[in-house]
PDB file of N, CA and C in Angstrom:
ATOM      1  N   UNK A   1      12.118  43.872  77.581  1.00  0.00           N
ATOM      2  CA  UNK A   1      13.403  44.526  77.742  1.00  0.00           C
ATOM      3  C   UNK A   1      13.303  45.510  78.913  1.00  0.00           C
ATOM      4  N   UNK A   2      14.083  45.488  80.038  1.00  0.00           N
ATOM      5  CA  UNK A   2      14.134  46.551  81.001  1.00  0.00           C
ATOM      6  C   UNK A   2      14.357  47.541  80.713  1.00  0.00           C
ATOM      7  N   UNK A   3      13.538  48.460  81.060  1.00  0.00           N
ATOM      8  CA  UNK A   3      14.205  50.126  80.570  1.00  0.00           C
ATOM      9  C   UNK A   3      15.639  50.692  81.916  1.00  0.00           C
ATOM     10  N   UNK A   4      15.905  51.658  81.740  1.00  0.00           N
ATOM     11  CA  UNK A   4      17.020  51.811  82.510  1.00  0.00           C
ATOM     12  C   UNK A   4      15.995  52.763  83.338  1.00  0.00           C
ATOM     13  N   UNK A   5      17.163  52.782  84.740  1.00  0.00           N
ATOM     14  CA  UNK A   5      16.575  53.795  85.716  1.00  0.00           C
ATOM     15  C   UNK A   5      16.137  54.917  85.554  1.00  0.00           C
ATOM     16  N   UNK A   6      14.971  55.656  85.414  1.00  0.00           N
ATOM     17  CA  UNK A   6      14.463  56.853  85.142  1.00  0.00           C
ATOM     18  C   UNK A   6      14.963  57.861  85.326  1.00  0.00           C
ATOM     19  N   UNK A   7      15.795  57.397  86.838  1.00  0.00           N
ATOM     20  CA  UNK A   7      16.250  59.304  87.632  1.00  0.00           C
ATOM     21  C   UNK A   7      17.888  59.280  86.955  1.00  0.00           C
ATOM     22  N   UNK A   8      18.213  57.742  85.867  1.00  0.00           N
ATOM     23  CA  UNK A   8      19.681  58.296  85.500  1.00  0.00           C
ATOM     24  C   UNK A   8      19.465  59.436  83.944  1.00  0.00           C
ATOM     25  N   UNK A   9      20.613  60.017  84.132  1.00  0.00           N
ATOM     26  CA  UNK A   9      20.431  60.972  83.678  1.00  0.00           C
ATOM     27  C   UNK A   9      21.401  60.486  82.203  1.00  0.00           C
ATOM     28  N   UNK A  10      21.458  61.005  80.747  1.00  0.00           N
ATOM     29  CA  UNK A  10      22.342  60.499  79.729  1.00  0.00           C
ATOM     30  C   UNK A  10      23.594  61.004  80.056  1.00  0.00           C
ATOM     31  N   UNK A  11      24.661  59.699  79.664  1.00  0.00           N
ATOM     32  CA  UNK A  11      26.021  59.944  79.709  1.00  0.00           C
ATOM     33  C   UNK A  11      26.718  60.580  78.342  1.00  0.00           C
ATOM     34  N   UNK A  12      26.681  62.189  78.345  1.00  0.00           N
ATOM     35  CA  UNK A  12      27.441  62.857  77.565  1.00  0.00           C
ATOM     36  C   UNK A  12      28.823  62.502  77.194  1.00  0.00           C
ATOM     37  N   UNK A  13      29.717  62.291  78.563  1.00  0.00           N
ATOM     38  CA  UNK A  13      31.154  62.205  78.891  1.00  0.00           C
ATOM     39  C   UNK A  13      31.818  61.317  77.876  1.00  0.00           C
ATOM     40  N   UNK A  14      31.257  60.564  77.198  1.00  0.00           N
ATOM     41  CA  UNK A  14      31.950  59.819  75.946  1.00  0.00           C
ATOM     42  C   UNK A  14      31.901  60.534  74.557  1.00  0.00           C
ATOM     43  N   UNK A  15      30.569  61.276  74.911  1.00  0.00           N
ATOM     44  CA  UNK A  15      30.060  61.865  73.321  1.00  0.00           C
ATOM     45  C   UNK A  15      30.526  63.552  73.141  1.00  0.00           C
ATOM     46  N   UNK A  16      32.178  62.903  72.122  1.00  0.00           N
ATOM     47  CA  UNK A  16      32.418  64.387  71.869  1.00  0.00           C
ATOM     48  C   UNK A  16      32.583  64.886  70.270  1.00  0.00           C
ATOM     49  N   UNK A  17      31.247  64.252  69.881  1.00  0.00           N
ATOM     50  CA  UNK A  17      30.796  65.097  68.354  1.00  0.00           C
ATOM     51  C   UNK A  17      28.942  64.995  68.624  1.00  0.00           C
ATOM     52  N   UNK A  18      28.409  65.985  67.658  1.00  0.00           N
ATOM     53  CA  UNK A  18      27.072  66.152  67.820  1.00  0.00           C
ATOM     54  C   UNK A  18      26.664  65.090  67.413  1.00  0.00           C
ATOM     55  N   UNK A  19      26.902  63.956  66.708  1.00  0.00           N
ATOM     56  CA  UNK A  19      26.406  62.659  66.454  1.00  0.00           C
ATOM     57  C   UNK A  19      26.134  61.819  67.651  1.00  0.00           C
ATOM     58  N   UNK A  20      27.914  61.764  68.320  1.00  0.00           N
ATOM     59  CA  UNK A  20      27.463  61.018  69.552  1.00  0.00           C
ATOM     60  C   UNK A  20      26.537  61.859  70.358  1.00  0.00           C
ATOM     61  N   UNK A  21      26.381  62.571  70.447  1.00  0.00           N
ATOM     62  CA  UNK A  21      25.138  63.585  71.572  1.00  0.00           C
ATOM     63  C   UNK A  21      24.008  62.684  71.191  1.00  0.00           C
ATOM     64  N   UNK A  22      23.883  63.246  70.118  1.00  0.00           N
ATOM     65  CA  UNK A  22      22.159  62.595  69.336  1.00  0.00           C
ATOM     66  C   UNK A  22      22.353  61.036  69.630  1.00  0.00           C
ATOM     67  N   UNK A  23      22.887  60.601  69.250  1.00  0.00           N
ATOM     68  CA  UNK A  23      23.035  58.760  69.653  1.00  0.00           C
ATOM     69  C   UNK A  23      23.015  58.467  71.302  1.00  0.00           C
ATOM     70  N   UNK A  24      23.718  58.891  72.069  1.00  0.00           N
ATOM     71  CA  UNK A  24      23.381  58.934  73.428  1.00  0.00           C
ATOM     72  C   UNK A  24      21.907  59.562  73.809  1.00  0.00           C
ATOM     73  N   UNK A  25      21.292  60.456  73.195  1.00  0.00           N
ATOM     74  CA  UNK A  25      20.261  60.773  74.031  1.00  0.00           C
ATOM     75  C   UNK A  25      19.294  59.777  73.396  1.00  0.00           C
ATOM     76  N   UNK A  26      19.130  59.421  71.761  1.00  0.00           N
ATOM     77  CA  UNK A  26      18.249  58.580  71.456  1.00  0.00           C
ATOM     78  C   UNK A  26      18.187  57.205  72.425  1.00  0.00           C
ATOM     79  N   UNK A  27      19.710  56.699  72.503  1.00  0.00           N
ATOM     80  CA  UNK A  27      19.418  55.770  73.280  1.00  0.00           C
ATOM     81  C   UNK A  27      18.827  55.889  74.596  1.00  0.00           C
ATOM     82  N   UNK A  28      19.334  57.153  75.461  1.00  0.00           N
ATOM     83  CA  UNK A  28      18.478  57.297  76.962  1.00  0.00           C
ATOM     84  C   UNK A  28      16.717  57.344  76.709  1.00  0.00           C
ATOM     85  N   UNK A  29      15.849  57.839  75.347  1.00  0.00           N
ATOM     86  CA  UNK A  29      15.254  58.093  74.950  1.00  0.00           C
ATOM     87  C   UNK A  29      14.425  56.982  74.949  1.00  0.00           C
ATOM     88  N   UNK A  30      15.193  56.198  74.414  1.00  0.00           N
ATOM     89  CA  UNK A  30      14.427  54.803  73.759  1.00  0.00           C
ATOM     90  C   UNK A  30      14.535  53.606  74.986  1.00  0.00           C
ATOM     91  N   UNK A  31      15.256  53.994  76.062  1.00  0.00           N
ATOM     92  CA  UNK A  31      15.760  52.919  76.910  1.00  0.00           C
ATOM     93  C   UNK A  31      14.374  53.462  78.120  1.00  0.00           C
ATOM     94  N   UNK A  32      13.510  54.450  77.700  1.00  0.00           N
ATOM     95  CA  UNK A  32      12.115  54.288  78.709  1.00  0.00           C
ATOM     96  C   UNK A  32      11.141  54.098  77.768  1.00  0.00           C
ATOM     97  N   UNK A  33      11.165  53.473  77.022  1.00  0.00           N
ATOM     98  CA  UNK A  33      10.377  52.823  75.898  1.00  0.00           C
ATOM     99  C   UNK A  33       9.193  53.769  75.117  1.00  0.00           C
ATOM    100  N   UNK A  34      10.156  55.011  74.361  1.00  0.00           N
ATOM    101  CA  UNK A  34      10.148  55.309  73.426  1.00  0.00           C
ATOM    102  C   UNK A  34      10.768  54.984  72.164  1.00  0.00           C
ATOM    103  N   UNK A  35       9.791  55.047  70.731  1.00  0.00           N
ATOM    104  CA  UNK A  35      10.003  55.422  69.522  1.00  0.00           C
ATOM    105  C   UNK A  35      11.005  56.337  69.565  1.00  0.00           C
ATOM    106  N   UNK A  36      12.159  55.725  68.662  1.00  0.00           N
ATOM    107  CA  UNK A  36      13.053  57.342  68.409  1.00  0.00           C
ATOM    108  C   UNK A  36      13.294  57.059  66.822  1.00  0.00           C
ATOM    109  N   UNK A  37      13.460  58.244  66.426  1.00  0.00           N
ATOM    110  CA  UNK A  37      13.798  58.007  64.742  1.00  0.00           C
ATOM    111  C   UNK A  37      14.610  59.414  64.703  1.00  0.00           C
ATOM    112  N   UNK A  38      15.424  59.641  63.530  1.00  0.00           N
ATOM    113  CA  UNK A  38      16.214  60.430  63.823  1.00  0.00           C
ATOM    114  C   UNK A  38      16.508  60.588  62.339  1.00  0.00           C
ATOM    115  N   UNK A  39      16.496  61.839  61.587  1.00  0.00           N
ATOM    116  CA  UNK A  39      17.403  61.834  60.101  1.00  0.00           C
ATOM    117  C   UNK A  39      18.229  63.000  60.509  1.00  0.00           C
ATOM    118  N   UNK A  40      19.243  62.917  60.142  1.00  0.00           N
ATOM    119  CA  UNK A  40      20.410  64.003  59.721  1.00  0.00           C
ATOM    120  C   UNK A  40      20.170  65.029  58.808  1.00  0.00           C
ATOM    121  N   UNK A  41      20.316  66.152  58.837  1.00  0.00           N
ATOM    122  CA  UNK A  41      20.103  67.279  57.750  1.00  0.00           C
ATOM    123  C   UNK A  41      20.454  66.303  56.143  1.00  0.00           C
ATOM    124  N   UNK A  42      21.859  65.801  56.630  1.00  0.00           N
ATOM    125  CA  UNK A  42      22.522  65.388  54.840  1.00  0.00           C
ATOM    126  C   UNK A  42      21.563  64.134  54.665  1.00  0.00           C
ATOM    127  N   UNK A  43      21.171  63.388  55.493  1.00  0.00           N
ATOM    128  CA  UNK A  43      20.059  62.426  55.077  1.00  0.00           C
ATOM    129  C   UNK A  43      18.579  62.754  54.281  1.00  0.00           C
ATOM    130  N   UNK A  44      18.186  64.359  54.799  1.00  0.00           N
ATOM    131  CA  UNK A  44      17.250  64.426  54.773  1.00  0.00           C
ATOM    132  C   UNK A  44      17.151  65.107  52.934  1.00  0.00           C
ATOM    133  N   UNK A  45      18.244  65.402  52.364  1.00  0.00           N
ATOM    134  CA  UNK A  45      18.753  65.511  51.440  1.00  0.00           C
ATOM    135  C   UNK A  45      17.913  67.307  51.004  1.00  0.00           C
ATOM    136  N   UNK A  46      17.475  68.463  51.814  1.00  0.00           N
ATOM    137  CA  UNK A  46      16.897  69.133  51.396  1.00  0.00           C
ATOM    138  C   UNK A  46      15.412  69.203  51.565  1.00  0.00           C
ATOM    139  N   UNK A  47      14.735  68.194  51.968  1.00  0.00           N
ATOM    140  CA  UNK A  47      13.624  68.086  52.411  1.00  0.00           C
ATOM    141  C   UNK A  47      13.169  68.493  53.664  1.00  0.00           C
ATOM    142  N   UNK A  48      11.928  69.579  53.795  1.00  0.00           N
ATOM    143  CA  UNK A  48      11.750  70.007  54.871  1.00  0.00           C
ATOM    144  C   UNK A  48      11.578  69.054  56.011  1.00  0.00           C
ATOM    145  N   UNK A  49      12.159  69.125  57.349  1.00  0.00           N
ATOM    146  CA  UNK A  49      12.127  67.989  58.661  1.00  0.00           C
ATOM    147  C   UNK A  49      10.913  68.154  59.105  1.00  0.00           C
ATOM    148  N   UNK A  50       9.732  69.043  59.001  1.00  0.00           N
ATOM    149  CA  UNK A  50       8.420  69.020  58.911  1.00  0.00           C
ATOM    150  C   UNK A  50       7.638  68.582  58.273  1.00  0.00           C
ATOM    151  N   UNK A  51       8.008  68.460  57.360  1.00  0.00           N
ATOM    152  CA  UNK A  51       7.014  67.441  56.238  1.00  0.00           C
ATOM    153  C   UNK A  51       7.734  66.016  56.507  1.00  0.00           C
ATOM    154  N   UNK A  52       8.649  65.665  57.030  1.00  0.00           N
ATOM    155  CA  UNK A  52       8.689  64.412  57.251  1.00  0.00           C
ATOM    156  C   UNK A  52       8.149  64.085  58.758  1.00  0.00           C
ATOM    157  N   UNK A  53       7.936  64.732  59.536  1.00  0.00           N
ATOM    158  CA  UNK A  53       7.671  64.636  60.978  1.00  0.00           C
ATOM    159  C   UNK A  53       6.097  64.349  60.822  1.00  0.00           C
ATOM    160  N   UNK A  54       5.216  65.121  60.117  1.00  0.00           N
ATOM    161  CA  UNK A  54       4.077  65.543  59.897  1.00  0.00           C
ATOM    162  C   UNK A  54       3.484  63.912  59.387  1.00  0.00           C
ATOM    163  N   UNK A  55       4.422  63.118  58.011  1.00  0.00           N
ATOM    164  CA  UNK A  55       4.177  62.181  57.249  1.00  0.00           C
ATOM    165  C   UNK A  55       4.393  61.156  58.689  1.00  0.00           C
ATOM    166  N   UNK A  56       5.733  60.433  59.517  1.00  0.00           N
ATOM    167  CA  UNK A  56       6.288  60.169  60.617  1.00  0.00           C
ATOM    168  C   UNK A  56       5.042  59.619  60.964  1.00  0.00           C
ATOM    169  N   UNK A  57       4.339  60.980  61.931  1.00  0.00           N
ATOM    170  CA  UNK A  57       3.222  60.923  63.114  1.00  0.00           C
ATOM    171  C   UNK A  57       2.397  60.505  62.575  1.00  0.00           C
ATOM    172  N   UNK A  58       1.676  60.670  61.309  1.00  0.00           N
ATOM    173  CA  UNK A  58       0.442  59.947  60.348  1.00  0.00           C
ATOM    174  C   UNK A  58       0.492  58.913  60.859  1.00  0.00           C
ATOM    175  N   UNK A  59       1.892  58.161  59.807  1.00  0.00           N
ATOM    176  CA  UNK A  59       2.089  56.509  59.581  1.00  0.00           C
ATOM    177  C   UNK A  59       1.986  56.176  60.868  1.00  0.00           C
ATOM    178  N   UNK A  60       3.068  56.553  61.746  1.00  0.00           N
ATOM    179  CA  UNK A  60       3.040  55.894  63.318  1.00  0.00           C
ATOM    180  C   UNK A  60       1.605  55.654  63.789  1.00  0.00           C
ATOM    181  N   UNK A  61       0.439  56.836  63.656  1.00  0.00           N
ATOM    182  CA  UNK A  61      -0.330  57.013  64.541  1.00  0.00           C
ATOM    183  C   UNK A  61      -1.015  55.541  63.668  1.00  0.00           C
ATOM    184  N   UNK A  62      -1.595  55.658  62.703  1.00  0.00           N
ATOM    185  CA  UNK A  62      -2.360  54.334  61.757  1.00  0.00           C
ATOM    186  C   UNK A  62      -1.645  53.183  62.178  1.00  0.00           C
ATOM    187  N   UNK A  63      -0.570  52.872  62.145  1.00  0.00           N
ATOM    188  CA  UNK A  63       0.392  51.561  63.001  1.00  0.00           C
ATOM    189  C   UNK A  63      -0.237  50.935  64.099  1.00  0.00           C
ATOM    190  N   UNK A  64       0.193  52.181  64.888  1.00  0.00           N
ATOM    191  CA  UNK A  64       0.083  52.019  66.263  1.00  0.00           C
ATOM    192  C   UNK A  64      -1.586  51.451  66.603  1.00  0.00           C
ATOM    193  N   UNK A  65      -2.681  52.284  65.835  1.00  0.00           N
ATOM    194  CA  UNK A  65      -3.890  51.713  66.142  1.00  0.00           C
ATOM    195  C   UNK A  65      -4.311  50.356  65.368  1.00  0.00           C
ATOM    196  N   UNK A  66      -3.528  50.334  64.520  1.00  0.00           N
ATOM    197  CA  UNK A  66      -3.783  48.939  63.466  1.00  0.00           C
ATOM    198  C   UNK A  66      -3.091  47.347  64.566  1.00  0.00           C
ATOM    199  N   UNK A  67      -2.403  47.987  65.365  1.00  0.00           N
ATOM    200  CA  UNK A  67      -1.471  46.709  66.207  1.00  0.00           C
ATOM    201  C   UNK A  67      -1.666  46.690  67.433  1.00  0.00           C
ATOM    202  N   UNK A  68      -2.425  48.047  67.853  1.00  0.00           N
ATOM    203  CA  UNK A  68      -2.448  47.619  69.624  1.00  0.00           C
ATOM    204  C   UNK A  68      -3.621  47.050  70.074  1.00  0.00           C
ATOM    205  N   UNK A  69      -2.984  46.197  71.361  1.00  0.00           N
ATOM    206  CA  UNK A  69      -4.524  45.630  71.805  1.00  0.00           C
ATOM    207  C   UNK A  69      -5.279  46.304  72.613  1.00  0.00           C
ATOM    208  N   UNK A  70      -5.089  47.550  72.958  1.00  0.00           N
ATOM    209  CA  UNK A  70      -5.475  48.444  74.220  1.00  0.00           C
ATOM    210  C   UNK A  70      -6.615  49.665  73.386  1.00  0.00           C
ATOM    211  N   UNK A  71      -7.862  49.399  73.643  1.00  0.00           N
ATOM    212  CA  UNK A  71      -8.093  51.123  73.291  1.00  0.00           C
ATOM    213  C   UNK A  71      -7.685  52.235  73.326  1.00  0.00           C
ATOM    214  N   UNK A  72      -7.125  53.179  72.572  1.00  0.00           N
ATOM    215  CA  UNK A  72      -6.468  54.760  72.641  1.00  0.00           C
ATOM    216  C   UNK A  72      -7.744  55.219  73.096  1.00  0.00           C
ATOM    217  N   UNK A  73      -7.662  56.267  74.283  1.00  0.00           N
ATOM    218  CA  UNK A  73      -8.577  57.245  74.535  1.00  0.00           C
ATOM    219  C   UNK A  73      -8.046  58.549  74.553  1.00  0.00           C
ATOM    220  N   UNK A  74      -8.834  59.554  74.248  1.00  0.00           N
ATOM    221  CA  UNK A  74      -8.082  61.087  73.784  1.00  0.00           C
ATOM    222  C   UNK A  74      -8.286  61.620  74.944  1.00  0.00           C
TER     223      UNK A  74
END
């Protein structure tokens, strides 16, 4: 999948609620081939967004080394 041009910048000009913000930037986000994940406060139902970020980066990181073919070096 092509990522989009680097030096463009996200198009706000459509997004006029904080949802569309967050949805436009995830997509500029994800369109240079980043991971994006995203919960909403009311999604998150009360649960600290740190303890899910914390759990997130775990799983991702075990994934990511369980599937890639490239050595990670630190």
């Amino acid at each position: 999948m092509p990522m989009s041009d680097p030096l463009k910048k996200p198009n706000f000009k459509g997004a006029n609620t904080e949802q569309a913000i967050i949805a436009e930037m995830m997509r500029w986000i994800h369109d240079r081939g980043c991971a994006v994940v995203v919960w909403t406060e009311k999604e998150l139902c009360g649960v600290d967004p740190y303890d899910i970020e914390s759990v997130m980066i775990e799983w991702a990181n075990e994934s990511i080394e369980m599937n890639s073919d490239n050595e990670q070096t630190s």
